[in-house]
PDB file of N, CA and C in Angstrom:
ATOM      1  N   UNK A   1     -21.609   6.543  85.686  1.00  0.00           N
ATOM      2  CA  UNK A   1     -21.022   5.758  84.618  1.00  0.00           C
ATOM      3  C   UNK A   1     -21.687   6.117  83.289  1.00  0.00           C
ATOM      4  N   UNK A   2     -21.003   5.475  82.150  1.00  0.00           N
ATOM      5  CA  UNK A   2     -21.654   6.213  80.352  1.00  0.00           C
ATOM      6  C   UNK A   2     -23.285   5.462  80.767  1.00  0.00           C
ATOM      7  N   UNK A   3     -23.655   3.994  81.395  1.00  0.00           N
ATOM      8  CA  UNK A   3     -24.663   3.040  80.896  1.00  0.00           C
ATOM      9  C   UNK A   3     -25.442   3.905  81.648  1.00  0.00           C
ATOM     10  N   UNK A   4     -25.129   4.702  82.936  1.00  0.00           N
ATOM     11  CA  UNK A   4     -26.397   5.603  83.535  1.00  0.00           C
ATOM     12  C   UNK A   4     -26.511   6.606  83.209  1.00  0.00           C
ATOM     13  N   UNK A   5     -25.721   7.245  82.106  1.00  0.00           N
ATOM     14  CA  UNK A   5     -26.009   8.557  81.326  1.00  0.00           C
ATOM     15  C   UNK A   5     -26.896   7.900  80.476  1.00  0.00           C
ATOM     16  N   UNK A   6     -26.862   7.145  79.643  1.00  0.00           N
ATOM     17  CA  UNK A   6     -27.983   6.394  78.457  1.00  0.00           C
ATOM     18  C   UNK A   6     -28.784   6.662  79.319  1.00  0.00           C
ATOM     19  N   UNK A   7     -29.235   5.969  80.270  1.00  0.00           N
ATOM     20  CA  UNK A   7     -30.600   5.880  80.928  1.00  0.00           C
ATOM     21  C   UNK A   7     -30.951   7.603  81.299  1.00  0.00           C
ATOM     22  N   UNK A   8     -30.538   8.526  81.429  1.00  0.00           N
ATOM     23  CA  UNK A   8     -30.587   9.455  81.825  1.00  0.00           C
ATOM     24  C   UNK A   8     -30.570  11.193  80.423  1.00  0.00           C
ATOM     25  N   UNK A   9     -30.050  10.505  79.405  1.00  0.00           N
ATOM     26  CA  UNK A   9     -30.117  11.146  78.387  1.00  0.00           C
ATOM     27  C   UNK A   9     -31.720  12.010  77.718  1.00  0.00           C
ATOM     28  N   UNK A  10     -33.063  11.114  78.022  1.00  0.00           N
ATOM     29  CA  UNK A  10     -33.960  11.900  77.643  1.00  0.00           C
ATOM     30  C   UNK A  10     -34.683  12.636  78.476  1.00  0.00           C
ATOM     31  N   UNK A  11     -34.064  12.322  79.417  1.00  0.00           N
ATOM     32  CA  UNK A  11     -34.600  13.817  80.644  1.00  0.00           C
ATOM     33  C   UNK A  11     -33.409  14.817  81.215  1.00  0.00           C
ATOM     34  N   UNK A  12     -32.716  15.071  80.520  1.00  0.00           N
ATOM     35  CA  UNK A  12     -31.785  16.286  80.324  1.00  0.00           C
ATOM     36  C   UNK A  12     -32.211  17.278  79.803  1.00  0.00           C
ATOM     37  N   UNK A  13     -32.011  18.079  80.623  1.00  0.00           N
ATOM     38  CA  UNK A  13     -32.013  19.654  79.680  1.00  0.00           C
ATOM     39  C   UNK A  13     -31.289  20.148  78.815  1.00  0.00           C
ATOM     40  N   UNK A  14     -29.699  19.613  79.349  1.00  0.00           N
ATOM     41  CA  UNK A  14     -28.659  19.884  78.552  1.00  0.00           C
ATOM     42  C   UNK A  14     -27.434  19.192  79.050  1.00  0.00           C
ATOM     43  N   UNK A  15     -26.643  18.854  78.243  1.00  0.00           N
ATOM     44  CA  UNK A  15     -25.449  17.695  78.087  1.00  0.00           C
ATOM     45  C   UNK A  15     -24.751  18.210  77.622  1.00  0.00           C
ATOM     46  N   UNK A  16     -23.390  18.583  77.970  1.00  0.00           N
ATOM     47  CA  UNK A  16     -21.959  18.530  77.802  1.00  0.00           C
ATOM     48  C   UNK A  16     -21.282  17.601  77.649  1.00  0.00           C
ATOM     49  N   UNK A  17     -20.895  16.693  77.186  1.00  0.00           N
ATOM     50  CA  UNK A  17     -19.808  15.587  77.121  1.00  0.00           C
ATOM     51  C   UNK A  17     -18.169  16.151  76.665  1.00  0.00           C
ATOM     52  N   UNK A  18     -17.647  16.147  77.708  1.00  0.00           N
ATOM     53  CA  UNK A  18     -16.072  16.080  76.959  1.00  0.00           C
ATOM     54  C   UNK A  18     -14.843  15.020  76.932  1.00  0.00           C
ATOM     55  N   UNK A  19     -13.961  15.363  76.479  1.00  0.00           N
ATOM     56  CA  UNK A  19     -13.199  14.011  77.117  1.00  0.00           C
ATOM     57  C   UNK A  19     -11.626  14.859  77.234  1.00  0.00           C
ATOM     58  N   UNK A  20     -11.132  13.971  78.402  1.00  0.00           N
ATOM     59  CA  UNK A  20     -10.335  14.835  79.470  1.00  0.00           C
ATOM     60  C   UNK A  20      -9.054  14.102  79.470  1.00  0.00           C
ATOM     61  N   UNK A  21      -8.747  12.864  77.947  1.00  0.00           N
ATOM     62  CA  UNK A  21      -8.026  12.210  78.232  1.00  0.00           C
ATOM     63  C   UNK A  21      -6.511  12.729  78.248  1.00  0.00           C
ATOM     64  N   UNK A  22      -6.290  13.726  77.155  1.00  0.00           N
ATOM     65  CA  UNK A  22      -5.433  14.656  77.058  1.00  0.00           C
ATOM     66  C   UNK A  22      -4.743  14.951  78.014  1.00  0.00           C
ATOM     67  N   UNK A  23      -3.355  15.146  78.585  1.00  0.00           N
ATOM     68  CA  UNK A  23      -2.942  15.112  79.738  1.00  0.00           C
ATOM     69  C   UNK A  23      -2.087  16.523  79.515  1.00  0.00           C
ATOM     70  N   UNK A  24      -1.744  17.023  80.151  1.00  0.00           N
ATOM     71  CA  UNK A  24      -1.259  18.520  80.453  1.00  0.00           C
ATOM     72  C   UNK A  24       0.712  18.266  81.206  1.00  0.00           C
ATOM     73  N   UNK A  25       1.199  19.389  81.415  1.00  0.00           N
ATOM     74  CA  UNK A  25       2.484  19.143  81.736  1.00  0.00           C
ATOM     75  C   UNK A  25       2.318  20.473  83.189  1.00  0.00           C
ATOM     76  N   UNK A  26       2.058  20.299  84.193  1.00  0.00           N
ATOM     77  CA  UNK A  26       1.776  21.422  85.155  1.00  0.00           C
ATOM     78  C   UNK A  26       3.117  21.776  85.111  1.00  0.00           C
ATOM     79  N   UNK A  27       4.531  21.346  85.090  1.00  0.00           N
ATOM     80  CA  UNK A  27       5.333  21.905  85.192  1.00  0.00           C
ATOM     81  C   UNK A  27       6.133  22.794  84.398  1.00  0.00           C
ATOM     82  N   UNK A  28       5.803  22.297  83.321  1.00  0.00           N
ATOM     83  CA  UNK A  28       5.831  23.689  81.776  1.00  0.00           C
ATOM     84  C   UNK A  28       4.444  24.438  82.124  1.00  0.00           C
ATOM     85  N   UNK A  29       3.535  24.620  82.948  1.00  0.00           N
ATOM     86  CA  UNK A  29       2.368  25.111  82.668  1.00  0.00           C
ATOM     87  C   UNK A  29       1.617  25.072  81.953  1.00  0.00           C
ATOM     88  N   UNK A  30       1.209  23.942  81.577  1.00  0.00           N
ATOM     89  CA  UNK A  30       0.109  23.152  80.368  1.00  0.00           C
ATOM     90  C   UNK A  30      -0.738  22.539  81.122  1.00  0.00           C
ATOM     91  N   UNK A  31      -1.727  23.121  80.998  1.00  0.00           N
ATOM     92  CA  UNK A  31      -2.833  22.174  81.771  1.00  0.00           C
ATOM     93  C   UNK A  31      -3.261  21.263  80.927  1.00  0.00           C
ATOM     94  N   UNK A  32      -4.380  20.542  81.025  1.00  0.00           N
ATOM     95  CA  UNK A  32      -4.961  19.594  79.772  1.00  0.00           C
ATOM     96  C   UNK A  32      -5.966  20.660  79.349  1.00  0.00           C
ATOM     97  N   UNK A  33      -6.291  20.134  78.193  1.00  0.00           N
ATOM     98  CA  UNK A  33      -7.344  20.752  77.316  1.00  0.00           C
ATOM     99  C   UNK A  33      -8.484  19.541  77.272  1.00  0.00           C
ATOM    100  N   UNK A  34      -9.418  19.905  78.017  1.00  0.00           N
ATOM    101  CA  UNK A  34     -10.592  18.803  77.586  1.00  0.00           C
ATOM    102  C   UNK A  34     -11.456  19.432  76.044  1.00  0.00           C
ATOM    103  N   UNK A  35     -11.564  18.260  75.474  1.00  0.00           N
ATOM    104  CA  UNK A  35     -12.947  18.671  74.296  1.00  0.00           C
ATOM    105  C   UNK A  35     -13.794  18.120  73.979  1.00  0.00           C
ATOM    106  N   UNK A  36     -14.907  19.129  73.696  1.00  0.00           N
ATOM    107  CA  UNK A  36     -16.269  18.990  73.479  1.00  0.00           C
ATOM    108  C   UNK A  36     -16.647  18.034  72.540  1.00  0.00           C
ATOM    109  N   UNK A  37     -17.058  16.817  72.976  1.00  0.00           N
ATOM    110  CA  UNK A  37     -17.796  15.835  72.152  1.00  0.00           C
ATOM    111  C   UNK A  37     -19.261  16.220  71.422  1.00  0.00           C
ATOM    112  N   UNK A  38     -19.902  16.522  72.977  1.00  0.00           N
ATOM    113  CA  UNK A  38     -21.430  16.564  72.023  1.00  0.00           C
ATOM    114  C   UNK A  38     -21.681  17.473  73.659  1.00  0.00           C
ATOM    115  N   UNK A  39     -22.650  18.238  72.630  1.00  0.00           N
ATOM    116  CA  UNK A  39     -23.401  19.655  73.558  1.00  0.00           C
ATOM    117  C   UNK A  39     -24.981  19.062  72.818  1.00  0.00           C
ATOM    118  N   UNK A  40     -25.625  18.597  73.942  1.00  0.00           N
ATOM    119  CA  UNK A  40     -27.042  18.125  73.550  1.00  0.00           C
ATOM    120  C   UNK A  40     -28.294  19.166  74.268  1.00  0.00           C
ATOM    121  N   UNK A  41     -28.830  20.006  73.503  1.00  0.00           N
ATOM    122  CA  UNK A  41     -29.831  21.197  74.280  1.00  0.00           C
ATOM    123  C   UNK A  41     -31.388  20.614  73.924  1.00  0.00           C
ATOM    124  N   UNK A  42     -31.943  19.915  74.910  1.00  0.00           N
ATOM    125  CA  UNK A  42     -33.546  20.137  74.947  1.00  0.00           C
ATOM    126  C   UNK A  42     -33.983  18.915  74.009  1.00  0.00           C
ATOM    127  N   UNK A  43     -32.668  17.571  73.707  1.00  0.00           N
ATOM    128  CA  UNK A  43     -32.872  16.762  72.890  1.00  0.00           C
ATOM    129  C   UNK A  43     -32.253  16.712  71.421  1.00  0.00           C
ATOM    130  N   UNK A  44     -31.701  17.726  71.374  1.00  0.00           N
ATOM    131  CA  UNK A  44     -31.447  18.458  70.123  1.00  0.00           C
ATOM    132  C   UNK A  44     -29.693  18.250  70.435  1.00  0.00           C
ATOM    133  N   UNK A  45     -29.522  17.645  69.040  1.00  0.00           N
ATOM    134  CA  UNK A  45     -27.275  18.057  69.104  1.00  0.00           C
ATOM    135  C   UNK A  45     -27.332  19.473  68.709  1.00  0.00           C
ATOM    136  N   UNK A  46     -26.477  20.187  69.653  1.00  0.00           N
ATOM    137  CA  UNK A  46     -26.015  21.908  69.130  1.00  0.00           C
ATOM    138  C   UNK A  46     -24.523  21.549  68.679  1.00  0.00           C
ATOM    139  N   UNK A  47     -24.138  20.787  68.730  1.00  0.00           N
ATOM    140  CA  UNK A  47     -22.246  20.492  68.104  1.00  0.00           C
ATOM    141  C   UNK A  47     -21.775  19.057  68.635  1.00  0.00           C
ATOM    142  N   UNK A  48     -21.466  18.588  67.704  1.00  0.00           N
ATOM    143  CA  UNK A  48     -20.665  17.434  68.385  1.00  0.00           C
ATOM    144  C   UNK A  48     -19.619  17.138  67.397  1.00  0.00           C
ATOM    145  N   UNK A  49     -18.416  16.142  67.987  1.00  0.00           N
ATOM    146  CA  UNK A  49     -17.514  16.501  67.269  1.00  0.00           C
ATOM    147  C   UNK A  49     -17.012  14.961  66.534  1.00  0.00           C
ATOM    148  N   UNK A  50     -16.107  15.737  66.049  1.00  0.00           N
ATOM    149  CA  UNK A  50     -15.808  14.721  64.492  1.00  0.00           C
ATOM    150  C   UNK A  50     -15.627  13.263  64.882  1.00  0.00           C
ATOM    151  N   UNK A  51     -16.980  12.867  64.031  1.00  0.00           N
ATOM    152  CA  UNK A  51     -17.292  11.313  63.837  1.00  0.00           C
ATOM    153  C   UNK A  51     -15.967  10.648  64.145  1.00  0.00           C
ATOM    154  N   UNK A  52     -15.345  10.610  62.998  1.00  0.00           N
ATOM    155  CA  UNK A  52     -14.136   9.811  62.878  1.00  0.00           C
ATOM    156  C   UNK A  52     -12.786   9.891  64.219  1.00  0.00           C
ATOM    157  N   UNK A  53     -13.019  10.762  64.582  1.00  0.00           N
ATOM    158  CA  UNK A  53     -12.164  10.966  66.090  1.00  0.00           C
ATOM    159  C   UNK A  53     -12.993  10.925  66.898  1.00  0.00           C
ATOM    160  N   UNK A  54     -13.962  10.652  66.973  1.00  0.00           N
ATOM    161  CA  UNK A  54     -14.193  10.585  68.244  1.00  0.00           C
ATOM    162  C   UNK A  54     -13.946   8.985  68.885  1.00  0.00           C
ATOM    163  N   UNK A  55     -13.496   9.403  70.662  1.00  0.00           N
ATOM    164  CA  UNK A  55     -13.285   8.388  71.017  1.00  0.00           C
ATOM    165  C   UNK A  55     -14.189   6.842  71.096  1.00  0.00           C
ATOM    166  N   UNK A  56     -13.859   6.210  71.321  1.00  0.00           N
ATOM    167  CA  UNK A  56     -14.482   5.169  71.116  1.00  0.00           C
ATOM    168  C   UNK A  56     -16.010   4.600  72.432  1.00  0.00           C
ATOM    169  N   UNK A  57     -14.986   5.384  73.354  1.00  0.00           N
ATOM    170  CA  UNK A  57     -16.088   5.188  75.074  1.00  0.00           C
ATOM    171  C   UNK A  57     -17.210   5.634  74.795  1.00  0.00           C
ATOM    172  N   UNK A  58     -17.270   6.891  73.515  1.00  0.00           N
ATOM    173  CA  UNK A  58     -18.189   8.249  73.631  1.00  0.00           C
ATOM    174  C   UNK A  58     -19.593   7.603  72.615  1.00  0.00           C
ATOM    175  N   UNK A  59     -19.039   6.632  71.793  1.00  0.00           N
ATOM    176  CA  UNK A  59     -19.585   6.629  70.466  1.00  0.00           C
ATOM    177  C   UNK A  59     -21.462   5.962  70.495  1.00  0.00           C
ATOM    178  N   UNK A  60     -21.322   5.005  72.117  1.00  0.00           N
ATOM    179  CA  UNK A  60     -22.881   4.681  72.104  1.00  0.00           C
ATOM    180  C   UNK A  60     -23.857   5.849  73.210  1.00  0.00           C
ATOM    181  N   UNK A  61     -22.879   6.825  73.318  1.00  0.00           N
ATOM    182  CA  UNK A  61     -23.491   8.180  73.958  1.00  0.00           C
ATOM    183  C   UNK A  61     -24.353   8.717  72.489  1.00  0.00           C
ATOM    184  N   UNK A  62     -23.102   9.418  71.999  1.00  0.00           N
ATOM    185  CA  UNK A  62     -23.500   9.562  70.720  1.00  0.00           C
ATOM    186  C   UNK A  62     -24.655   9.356  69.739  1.00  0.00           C
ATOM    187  N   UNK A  63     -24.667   7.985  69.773  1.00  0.00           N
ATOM    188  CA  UNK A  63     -25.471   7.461  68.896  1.00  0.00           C
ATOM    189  C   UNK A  63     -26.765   7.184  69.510  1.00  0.00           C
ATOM    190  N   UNK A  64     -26.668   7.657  71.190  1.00  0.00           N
ATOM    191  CA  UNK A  64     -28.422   7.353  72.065  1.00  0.00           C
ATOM    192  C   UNK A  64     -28.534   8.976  71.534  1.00  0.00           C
ATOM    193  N   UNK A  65     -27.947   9.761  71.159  1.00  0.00           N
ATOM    194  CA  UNK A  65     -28.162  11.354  71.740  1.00  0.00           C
ATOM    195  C   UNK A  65     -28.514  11.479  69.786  1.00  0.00           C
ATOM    196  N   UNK A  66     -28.288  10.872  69.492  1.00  0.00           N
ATOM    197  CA  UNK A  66     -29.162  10.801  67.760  1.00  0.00           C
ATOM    198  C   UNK A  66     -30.104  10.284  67.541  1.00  0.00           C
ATOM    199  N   UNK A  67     -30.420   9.133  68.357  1.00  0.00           N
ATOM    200  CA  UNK A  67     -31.835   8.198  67.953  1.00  0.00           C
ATOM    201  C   UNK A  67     -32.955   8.960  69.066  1.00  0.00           C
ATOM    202  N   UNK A  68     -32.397  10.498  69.764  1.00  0.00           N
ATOM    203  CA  UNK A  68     -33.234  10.370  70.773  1.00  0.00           C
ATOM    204  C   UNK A  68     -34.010  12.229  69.468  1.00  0.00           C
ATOM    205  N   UNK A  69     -33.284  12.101  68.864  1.00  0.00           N
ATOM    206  CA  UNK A  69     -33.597  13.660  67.250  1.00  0.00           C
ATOM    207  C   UNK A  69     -34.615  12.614  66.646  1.00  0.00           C
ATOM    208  N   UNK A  70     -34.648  11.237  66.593  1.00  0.00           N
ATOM    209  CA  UNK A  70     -35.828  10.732  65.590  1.00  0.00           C
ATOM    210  C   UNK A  70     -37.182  10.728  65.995  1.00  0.00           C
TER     211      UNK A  70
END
């Protein structure tokens, strides 16, 4: 679940978060496109993505994976 990623966020090596809500059409051959929220390396954000879109589930990930840079 997100509340056992928090707990689990400062002993990562590295974090991928995407979100997969995007749905695809297999029968036109569209798969979904998941995207990259936040790529967290060694404590450190290497990309994460736009504040203002990002979803809402993601946002107290986010904001542990910033207070964990102070």
């Amino acid at each position: 679940s997100r509340w056992n990623l928090l707990g689990l966020l400062p002993k990562l090596a590295e974090l991928k978060l995407f979100d997969n809500t995007a749905e695809g059409d297999p029968e036109k051959g569209q798969s979904p496109e998941p995207k990259l929220l936040l790529h967290l390396l060694h404590r450190r954000i290497v990309s994460s993505y736009d504040l203002l879109r990002m979803p809402e589930w993601a946002k107290p990930i986010l904001q542990a994976a910033l207070e964990l840079q102070r």
